[in-house]
C-alpha atoms as a PDB file:
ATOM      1  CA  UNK A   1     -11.551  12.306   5.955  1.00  0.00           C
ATOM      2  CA  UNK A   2     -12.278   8.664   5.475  1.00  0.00           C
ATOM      3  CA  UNK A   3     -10.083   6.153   4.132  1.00  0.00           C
ATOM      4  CA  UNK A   4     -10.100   2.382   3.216  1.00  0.00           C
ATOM      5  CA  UNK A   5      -6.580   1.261   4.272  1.00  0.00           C
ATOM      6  CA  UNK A   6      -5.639  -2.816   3.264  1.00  0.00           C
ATOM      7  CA  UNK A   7      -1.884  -4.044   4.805  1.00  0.00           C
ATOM      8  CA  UNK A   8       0.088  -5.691   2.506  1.00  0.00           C
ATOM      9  CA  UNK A   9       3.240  -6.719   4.022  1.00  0.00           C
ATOM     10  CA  UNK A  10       4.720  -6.017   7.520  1.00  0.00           C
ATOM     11  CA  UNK A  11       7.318  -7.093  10.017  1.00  0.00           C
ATOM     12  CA  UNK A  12       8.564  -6.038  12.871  1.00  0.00           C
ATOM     13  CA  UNK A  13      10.029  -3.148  11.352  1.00  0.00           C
ATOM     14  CA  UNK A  14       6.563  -1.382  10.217  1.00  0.00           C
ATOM     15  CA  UNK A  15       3.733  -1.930   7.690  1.00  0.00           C
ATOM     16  CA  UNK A  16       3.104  -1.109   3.832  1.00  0.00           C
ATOM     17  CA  UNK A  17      -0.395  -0.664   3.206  1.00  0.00           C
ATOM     18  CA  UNK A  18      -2.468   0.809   0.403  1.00  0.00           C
ATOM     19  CA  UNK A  19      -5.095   3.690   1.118  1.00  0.00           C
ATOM     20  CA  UNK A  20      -7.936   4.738  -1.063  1.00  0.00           C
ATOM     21  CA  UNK A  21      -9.448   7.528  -0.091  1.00  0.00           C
ATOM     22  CA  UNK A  22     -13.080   7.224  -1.505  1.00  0.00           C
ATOM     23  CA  UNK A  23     -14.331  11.120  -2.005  1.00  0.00           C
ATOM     24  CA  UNK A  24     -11.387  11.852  -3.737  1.00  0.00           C
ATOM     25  CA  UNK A  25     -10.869   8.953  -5.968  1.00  0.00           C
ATOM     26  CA  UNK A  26      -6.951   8.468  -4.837  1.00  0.00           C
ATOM     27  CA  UNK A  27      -5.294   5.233  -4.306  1.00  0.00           C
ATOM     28  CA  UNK A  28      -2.023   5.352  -2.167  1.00  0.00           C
ATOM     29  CA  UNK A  29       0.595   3.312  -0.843  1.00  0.00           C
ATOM     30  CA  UNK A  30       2.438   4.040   2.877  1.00  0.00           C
ATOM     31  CA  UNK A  31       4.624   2.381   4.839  1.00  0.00           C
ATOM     32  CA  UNK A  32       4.548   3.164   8.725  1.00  0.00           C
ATOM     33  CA  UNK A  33       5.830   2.248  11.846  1.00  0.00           C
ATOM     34  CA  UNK A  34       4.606  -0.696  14.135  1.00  0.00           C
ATOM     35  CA  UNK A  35       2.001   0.489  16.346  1.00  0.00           C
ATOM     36  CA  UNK A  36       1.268   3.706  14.371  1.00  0.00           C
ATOM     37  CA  UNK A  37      -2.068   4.190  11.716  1.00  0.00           C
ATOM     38  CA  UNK A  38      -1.826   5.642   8.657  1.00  0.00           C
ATOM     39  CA  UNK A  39      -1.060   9.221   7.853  1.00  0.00           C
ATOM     40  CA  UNK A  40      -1.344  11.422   4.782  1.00  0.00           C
ATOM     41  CA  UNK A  41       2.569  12.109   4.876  1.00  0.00           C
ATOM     42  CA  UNK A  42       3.576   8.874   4.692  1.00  0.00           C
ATOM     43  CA  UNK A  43       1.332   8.161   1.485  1.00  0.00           C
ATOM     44  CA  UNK A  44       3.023   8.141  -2.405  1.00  0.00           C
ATOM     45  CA  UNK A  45       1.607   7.125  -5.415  1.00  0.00           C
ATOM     46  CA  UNK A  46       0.693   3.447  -6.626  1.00  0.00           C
ATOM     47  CA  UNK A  47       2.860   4.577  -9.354  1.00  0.00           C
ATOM     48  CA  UNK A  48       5.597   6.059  -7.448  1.00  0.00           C
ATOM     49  CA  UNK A  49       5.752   2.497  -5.757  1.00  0.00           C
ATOM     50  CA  UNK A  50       5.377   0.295  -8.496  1.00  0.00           C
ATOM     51  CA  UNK A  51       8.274   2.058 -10.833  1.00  0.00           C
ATOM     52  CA  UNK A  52      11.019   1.528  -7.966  1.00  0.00           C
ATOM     53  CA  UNK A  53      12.736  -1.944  -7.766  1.00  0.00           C
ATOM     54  CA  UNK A  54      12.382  -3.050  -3.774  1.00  0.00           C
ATOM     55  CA  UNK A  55      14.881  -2.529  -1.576  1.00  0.00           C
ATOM     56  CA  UNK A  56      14.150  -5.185   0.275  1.00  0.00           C
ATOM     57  CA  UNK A  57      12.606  -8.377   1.444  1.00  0.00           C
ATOM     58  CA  UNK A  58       9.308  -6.236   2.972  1.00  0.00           C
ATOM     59  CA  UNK A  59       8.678  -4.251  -0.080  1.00  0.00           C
ATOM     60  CA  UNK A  60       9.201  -7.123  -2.054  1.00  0.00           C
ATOM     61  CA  UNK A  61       6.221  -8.384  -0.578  1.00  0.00           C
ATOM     62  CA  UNK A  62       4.219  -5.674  -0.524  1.00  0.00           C
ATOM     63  CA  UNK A  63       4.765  -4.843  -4.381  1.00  0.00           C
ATOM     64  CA  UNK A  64       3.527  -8.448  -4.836  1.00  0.00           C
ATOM     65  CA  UNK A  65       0.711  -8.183  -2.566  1.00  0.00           C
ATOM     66  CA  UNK A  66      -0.261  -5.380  -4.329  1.00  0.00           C
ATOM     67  CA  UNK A  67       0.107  -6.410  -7.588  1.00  0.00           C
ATOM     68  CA  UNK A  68      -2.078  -9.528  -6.674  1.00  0.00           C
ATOM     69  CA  UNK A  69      -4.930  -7.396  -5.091  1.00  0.00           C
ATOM     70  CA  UNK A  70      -5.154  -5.304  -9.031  1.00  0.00           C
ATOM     71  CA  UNK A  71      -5.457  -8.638 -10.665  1.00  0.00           C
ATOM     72  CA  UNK A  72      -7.804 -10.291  -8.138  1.00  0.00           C
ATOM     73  CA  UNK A  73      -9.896  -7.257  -8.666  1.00  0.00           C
ATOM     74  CA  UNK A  74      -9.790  -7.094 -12.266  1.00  0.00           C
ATOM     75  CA  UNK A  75     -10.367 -10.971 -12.984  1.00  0.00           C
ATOM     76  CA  UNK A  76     -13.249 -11.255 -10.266  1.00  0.00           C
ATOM     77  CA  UNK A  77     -15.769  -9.323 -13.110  1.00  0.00           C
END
């Protein structure tokens, strides 16, 4: 299976990333441990993501990251 996977926050602590896998038309988020790739497990929804209020500094970041990356993408047209 092949998968585009973009970080969008990390730390020492791990990594949130999103993943879109391409033949399947899915867009995920993760977040994983340092040193480890990404893995189907770890994955939720964009939507799952986006509806719960951080927890923290990290995902804070991440949300924002991601948020920035939709706009970017939908402005750039």
């Amino acid at each position: 299976m092949t998968v585009l996977a973009y970080s969008l926050a990390d730390n020492i602590q791990g990594t949130w990333r999103v993943v879109f896998v391409p033949h399947e038309l899915h867009l995920y988020v993760e977040f994983s441990q340092p040193g480890a790739g990404t893995n189907p497990v770890n994955w939720m929804s964009v939507d799952d993501f986006l509806v719960r209020r951080p927890n923290g500094a990290l995902r804070k970041r991440a949300r924002d990251s991601l948020v920035s990356l939709i706009c970017n993408a939908l402005t750039e047209h």
